[in-house]
Protein backbone atom coordinates (compact mmCIF):
# COMPACT_ATOMS: atom_id res chain seq x y z
CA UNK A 1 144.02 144.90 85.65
CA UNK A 2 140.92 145.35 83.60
CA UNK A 3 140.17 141.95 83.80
CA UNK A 4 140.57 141.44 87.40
CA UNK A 5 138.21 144.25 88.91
CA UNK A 6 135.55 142.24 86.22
CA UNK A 7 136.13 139.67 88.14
CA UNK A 8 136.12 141.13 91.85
CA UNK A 9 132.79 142.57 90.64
CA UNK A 10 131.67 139.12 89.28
CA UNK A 11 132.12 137.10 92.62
CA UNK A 12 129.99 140.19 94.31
CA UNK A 13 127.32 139.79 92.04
CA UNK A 14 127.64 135.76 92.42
CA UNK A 15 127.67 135.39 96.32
CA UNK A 16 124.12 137.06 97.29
CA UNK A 17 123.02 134.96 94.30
CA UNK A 18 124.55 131.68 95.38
CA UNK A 19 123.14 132.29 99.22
CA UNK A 20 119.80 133.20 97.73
CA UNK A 21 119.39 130.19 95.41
CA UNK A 22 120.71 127.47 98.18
CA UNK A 23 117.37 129.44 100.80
CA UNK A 24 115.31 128.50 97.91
CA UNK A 25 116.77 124.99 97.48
CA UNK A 26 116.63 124.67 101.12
CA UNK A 27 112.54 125.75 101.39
CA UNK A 28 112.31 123.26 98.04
CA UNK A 29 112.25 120.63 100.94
CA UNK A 30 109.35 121.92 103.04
CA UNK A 31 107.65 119.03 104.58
CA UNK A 32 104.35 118.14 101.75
CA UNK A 33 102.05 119.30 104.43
CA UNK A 34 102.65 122.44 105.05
CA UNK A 35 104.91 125.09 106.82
CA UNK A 36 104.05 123.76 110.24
CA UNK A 37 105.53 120.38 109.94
CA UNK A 38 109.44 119.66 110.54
CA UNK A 39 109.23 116.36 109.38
CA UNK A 40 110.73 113.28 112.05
CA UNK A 41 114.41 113.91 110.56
CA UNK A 42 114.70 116.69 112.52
CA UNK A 43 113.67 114.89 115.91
CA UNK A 44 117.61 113.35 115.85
CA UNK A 45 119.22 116.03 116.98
CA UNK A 46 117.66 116.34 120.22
CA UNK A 47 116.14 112.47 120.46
CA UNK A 48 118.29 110.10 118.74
CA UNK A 49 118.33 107.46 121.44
CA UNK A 50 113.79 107.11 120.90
CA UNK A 51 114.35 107.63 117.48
CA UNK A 52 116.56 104.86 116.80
CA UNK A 53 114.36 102.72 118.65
CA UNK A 54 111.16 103.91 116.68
CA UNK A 55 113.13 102.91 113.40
CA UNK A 56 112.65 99.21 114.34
CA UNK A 57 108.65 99.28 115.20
CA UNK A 58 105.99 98.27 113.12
CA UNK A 59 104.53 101.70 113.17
CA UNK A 60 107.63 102.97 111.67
CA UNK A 61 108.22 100.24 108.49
CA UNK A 62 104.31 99.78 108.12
CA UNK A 63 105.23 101.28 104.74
CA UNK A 64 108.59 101.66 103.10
CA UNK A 65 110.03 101.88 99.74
CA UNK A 66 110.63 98.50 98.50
CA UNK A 67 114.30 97.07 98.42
CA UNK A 68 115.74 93.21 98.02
CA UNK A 69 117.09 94.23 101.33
CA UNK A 70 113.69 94.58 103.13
CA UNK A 71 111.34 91.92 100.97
CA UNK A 72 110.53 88.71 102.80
CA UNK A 73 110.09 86.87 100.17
CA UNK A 74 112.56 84.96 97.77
CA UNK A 75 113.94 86.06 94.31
CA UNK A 76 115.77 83.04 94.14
CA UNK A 77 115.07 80.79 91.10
CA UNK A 78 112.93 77.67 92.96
CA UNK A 79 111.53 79.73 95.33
CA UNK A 80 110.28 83.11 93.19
CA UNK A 81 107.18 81.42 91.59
CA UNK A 82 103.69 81.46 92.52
CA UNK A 83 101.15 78.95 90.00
CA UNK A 84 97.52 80.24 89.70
CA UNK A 85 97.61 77.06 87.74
CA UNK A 86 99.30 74.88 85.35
CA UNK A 87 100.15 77.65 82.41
CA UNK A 88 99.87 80.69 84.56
CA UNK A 89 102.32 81.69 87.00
CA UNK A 90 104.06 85.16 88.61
CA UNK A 91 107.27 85.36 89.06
CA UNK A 92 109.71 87.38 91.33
CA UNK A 93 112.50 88.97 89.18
CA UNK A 94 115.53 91.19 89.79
CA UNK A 95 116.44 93.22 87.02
CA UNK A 96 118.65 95.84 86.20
CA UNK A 97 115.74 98.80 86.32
CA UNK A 98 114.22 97.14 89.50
CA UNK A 99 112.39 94.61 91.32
CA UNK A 100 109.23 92.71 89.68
CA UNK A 101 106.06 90.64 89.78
CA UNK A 102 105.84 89.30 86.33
CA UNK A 103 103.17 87.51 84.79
CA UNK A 104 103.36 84.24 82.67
CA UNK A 105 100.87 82.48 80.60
CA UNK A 106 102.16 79.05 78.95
CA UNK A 107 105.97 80.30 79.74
CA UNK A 108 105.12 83.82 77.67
CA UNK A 109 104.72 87.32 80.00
CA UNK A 110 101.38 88.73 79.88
CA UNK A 111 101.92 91.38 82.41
CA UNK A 112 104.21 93.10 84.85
CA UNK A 113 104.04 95.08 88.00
CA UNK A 114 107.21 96.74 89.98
CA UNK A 115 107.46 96.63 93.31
CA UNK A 116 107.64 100.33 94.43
CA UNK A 117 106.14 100.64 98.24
CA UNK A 118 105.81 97.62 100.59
CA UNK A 119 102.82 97.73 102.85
CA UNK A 120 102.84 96.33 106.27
CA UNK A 121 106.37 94.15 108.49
CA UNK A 122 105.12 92.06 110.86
CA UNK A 123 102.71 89.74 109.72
CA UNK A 124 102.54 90.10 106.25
CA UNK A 125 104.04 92.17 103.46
CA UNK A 126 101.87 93.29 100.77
CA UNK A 127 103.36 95.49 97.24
CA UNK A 128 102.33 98.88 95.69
CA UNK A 129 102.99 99.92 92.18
CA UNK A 130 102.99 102.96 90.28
CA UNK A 131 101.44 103.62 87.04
CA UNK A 132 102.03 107.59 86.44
CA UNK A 133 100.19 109.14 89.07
CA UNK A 134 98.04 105.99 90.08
CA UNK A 135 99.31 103.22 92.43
CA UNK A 136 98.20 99.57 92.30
CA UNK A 137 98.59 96.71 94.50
CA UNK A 138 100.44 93.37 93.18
CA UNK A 139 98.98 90.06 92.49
CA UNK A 140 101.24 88.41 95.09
CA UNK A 141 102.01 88.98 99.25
CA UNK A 142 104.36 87.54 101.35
CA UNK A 143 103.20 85.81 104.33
CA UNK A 144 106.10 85.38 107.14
CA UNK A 145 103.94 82.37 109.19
CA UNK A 146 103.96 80.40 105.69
CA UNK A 147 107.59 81.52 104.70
CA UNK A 148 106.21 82.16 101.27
CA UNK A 149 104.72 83.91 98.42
CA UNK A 150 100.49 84.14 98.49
CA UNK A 151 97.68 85.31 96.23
CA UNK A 152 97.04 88.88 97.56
CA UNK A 153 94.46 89.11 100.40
CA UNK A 154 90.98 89.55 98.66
CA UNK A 155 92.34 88.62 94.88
CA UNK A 156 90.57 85.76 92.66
CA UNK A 157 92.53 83.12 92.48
CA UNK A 158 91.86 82.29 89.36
CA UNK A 159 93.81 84.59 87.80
CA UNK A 160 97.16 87.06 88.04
CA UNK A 161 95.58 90.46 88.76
CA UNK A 162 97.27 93.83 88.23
CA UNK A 163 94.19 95.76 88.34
CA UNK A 164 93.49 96.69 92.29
CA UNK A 165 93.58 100.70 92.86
CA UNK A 166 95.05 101.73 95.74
CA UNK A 167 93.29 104.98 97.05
CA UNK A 168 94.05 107.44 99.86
CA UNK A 169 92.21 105.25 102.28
CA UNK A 170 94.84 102.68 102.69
CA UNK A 171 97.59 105.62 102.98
CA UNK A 172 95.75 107.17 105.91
CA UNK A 173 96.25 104.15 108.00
CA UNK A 174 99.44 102.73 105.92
CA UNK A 175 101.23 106.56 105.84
CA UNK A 176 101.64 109.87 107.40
CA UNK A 177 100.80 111.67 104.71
CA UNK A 178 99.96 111.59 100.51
CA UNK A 179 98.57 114.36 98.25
CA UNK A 180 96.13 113.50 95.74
CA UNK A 181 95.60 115.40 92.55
CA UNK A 182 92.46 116.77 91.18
CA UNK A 183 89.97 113.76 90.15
CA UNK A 184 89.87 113.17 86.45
CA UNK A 185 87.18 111.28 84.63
CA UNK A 186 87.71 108.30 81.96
CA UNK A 187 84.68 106.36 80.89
CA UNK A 188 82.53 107.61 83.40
CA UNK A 189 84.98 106.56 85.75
CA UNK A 190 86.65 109.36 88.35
CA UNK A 191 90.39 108.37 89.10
CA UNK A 192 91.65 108.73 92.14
CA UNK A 193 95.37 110.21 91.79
CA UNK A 194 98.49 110.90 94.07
CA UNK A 195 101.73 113.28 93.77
CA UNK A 196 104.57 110.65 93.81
CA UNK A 197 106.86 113.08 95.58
CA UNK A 198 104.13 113.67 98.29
CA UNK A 199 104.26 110.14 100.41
CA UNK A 200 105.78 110.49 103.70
CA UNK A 201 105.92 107.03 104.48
CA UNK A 202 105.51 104.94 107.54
CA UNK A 203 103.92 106.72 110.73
CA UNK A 204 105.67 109.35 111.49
CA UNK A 205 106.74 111.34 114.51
CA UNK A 206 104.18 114.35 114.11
CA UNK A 207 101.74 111.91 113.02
CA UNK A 208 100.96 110.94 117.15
CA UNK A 209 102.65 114.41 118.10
CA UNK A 210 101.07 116.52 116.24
CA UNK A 211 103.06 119.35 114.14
CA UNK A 212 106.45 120.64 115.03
CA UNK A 213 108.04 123.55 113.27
CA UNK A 214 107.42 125.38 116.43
CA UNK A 215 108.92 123.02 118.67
CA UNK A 216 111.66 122.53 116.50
CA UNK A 217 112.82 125.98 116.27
CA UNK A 218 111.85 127.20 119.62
CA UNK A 219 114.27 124.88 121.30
CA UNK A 220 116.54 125.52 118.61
CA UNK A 221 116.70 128.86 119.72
CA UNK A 222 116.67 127.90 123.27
CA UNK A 223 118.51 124.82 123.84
CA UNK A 224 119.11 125.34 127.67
CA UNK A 225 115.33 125.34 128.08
CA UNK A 226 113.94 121.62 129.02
CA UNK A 227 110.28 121.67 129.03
CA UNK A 228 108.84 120.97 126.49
CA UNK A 229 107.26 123.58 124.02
CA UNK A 230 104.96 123.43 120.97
CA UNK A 231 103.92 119.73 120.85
CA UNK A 232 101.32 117.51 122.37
CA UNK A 233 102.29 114.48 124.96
CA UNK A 234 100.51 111.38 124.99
CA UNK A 235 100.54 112.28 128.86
CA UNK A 236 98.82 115.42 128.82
CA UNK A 237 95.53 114.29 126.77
CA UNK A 238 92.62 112.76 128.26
CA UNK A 239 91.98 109.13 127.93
CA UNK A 240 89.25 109.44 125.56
CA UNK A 241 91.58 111.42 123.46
CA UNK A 242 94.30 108.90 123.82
CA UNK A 243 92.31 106.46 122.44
CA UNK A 244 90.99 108.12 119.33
CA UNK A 245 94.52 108.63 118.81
CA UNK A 246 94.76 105.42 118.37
CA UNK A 247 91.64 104.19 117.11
CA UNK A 248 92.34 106.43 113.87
CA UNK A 249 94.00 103.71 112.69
CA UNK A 250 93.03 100.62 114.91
CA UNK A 251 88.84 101.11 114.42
CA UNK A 252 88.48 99.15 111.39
CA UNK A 253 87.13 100.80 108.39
CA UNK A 254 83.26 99.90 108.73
CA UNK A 255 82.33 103.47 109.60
CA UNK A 256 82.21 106.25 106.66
CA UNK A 257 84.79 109.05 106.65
CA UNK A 258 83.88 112.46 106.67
CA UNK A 259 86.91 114.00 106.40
CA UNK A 260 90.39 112.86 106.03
CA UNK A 261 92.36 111.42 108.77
CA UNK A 262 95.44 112.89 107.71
CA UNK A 263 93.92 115.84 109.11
CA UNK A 264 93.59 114.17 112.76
CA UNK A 265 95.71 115.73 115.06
CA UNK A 266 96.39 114.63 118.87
CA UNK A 267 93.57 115.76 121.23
CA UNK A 268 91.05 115.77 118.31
CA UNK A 269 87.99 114.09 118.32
CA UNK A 270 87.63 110.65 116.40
CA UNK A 271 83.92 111.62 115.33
CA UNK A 272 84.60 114.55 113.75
CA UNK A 273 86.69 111.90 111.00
CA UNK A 274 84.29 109.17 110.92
CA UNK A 275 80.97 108.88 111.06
CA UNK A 276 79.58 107.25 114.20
CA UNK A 277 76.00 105.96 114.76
CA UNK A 278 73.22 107.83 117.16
CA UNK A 279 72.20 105.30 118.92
CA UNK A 280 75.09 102.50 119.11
CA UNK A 281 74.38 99.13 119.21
CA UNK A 282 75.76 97.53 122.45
CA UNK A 283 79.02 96.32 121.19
CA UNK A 284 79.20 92.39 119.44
CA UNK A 285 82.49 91.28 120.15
CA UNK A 286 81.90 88.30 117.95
CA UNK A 287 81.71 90.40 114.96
CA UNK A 288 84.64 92.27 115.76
CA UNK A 289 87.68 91.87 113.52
CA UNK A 290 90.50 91.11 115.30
CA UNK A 291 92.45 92.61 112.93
CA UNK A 292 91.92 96.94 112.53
CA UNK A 293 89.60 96.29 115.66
CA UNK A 294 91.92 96.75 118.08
CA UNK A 295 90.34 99.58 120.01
CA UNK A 296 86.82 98.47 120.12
CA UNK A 297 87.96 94.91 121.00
CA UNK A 298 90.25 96.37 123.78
CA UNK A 299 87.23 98.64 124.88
CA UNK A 300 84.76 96.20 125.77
CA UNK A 301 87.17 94.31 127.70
CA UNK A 302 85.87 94.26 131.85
CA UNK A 303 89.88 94.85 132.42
CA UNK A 304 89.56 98.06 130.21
CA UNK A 305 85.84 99.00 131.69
CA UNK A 306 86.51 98.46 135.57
CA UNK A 307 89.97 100.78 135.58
CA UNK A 308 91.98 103.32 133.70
CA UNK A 309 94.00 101.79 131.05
CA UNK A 310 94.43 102.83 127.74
CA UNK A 311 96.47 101.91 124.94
CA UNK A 312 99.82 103.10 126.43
CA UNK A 313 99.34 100.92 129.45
CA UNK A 314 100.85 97.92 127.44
CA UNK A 315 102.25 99.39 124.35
CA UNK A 316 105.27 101.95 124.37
CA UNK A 317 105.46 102.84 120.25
CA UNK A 318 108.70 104.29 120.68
CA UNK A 319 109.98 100.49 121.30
CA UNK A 320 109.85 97.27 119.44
CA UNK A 321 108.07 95.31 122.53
CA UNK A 322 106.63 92.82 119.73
CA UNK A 323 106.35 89.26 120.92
CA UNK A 324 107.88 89.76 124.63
CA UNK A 325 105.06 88.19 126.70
CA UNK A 326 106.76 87.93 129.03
CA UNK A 327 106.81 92.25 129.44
CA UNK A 328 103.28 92.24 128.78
CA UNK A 329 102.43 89.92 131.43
CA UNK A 330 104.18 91.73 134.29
CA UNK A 331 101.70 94.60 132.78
CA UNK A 332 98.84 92.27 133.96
CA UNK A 333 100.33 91.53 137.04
CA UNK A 334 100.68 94.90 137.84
CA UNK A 335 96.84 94.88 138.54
CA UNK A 336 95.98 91.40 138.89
CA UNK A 337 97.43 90.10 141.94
CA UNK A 338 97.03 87.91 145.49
CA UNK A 339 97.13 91.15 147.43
CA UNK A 340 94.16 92.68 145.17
CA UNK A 341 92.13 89.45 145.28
CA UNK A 342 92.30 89.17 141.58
CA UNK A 343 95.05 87.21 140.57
CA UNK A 344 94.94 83.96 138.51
CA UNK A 345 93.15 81.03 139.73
CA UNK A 346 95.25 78.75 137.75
CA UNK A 347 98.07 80.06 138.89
CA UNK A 348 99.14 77.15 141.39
CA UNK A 349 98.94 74.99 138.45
CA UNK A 350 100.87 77.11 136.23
CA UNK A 351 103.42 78.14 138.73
CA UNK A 352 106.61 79.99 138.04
CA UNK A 353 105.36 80.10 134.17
CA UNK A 354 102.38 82.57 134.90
CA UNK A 355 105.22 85.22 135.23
CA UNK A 356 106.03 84.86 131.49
CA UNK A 357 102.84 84.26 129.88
CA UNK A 358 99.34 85.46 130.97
CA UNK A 359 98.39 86.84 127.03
CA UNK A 360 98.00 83.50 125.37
CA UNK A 361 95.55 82.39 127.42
CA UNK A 362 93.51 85.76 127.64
CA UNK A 363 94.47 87.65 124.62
CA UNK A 364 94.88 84.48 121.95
CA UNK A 365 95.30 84.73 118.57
CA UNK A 366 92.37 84.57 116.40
CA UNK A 367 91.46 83.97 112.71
CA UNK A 368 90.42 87.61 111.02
CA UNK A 369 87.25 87.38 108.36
CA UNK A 370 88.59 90.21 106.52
CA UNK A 371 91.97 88.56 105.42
CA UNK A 372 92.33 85.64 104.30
CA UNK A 373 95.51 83.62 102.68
CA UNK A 374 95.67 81.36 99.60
CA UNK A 375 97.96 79.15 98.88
CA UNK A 376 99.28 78.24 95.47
CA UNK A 377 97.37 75.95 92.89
CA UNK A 378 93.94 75.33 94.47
CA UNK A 379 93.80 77.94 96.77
CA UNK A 380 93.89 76.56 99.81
CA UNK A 381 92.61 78.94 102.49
CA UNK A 382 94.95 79.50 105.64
CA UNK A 383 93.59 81.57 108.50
CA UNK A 384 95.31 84.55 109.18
CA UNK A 385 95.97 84.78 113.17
CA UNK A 386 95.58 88.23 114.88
CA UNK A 387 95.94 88.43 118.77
CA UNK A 388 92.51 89.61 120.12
CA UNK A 389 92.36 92.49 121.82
CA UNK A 390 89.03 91.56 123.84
CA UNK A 391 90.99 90.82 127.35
CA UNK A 392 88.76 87.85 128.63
CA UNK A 393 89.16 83.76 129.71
CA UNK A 394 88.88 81.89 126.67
CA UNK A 395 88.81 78.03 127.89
CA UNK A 396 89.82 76.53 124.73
CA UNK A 397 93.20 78.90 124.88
CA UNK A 398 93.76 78.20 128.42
CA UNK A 399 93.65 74.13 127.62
CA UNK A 400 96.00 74.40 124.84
CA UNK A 401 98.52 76.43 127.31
CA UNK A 402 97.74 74.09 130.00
CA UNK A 403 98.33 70.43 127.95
CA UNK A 404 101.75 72.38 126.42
CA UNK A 405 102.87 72.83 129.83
CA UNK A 406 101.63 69.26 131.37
CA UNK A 407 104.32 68.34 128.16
CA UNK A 408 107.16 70.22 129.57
């Protein structure tokens, strides 16, 4: 009897203990930036159908951890090897710890690198690598237009090089979010230093919405209630504030930061982030980038200056429109047309093909100077193709669309 009431009294004691310790288990999983943030997971309940979509965007995989499942490139033996020249090569290997880049010189390893976070889907896949609290980029990319394995964009050929350090920089653009840790000096040298269980990767929901605890738990509480509370619409900001939304990311990286981007929040403005001149230049569209120029490109465009688009006009983020010209033409249409006195002038020679394809002609896809690809063994330079964002008539695109169709 004894015994018994011991242990009535025991599972009394335990309960309040067990309830307390799964709160604190439960608040062990606050979102790395703070109390304010509900982190996208918690978008599903109430928007599964736009978040399902958003999992197949480019915004969405820019970064992700890395898996044989989503790496473009080959671990197959023939087709995992990249030659900086005759005795030195990195190879792709699978292995029972993970996946890796490793290094050979004259058939013995020198080196090795795992992959750990893949930057970037669409174009181009580059590799991240931890080494305790510091993260390095890999010697070798994939390329999808070559369908193989590259020297990493701005790497010496010449040799297999571990020794890139990636800093918070490339997360603001690449992430939603990444701590670092207190600077600590070697050798003079201050390194720059990230808590692993910190990265939120990919761009995130309250990266363009800003944060959403609130939201979250107000309609939560009030799930009959259909407007929406606590969080910022693309629709309701100005279009000056939609495009430094944007332009956060897709501005390039020529002007200095002055305070993190992570920071940024929707409705915010871009110049209190980065530094931006006095007395601007007029704009150079020559010595634009087309790729990380996107907004500057877009914004000197006559279609952009003589009406009210923005970014949104063509792009919906919450879908995968990538590569449908055909959508993004009827956008063009929607403003250039017979009845406004605008439309096409070639379009009696194009005919019923102008309906599918107005962006290769006036949007084409251009060579970036800040990328470049090398090939295997000499290091043969391939451009890298970016579609322009300066909306204009470029004759040499509109030839190559017009001899393809004379073809047809």
């Amino acid at each position: 009897m004894k015994s018994k009431r011991n242990l009535f009294l025991a599972l009394i004691f335990l309960i309040p203990l067990v309830f307390i310790f799964s709160q604190c288990l439960t608040f062990s999983k606050q979102d790395p930036r703070g109390e304010a943030y509900a982190g996208s997971a918690t978008c599903i309940k109430c928007h599964k159908e736009i978040y399902d979509d958003y999992l197949k965007t480019a915004h969405y995989s820019t970064t992700r951890l890395s898996d044989i499942h989503n790496i473009g490139g080959s671990f197959n033996h023939g087709s995992n090897e990249f030659y900086f020249s005759k005795d030195l090569k990195v190879v792709m290997e699978k292995t029972d710890s993970g996946l890796y880049q490793v290094a050979y010189y004259k058939s013995k390893e020198i080196r090795r690198g795992k992959f750990d976070i893949t930057f970037g889907s669409v174009k181009a896949e580059s590799y991240l690598s931890w080494h305790k609290n510091e993260i390095f980029q890999l010697p070798l990319s994939y390329f999808h237009s070559l369908n193989s394995w590259t020297n990493s964009p701005g790497f010496d050929s010449s040799h297999a090089d571990f020794g890139r350090i990636i800093g918070k920089r490339c997360f603001e653009c690449h992430a939603s979010y990444i701590k670092d840790l207190p600077l600590e000096t070697h050798d003079l040298k201050q390194k720059e230093q990230f808590d692993r269980n910190s990265v939120i990767l990919g761009i995130d929901c309250e990266r363009c919405h800003g944060p959403l605890a609130n939201h979250v738990n107000y309609h939560l509480d009030n799930p009959d209630e259909k407007s929406a509370k606590y969080i910022v619409t693309y629709g309701s900001l100005t279009r000056a504030q939609k495009i430094d939304m944007c332009a956060v990311c897709h501005s390039g990286n020529k002007n200095r930061i002055i305070h993190t981007v992570f920071d940024f929040q929707p409705g915010d403005a871009l110049s209190q982030f980065k530094e931006t001149p006095l007395f601007p230049e007029p704009v150079d569209t020559t010595k634009l980038d087309v790729h990380g120029n996107q907004a500057q490109l877009l914004a000197s465009s006559q279609c952009f200056i003589k009406s009210n688009m923005d970014c949104a006009t063509c792009h919906d983020v919450h879908h995968n429109d990538r590569s449908n010209l055909a959508l993004f033409s009827q956008k063009c249409m929607s403003c250039h047309s017979t009845a406004n006195h605008n439309f096409c002038p070639e379009a009696p020679k194009l005919g019923a093909a102008i309906k599918n394809n107005c962006i290769d002609c006036h949007m084409p896809a251009r060579a970036s100077n800040v990328i470049a690809i090398e090939t295997e063994g000499k290091g043969r330079a391939v451009p890298y193709l970016v579609r322009t964002h300066h909306i204009a008539v470029y004759t040499d695109a509109s030839k190559k669309v017009m001899d393809y169709l004379k073809k047809l």
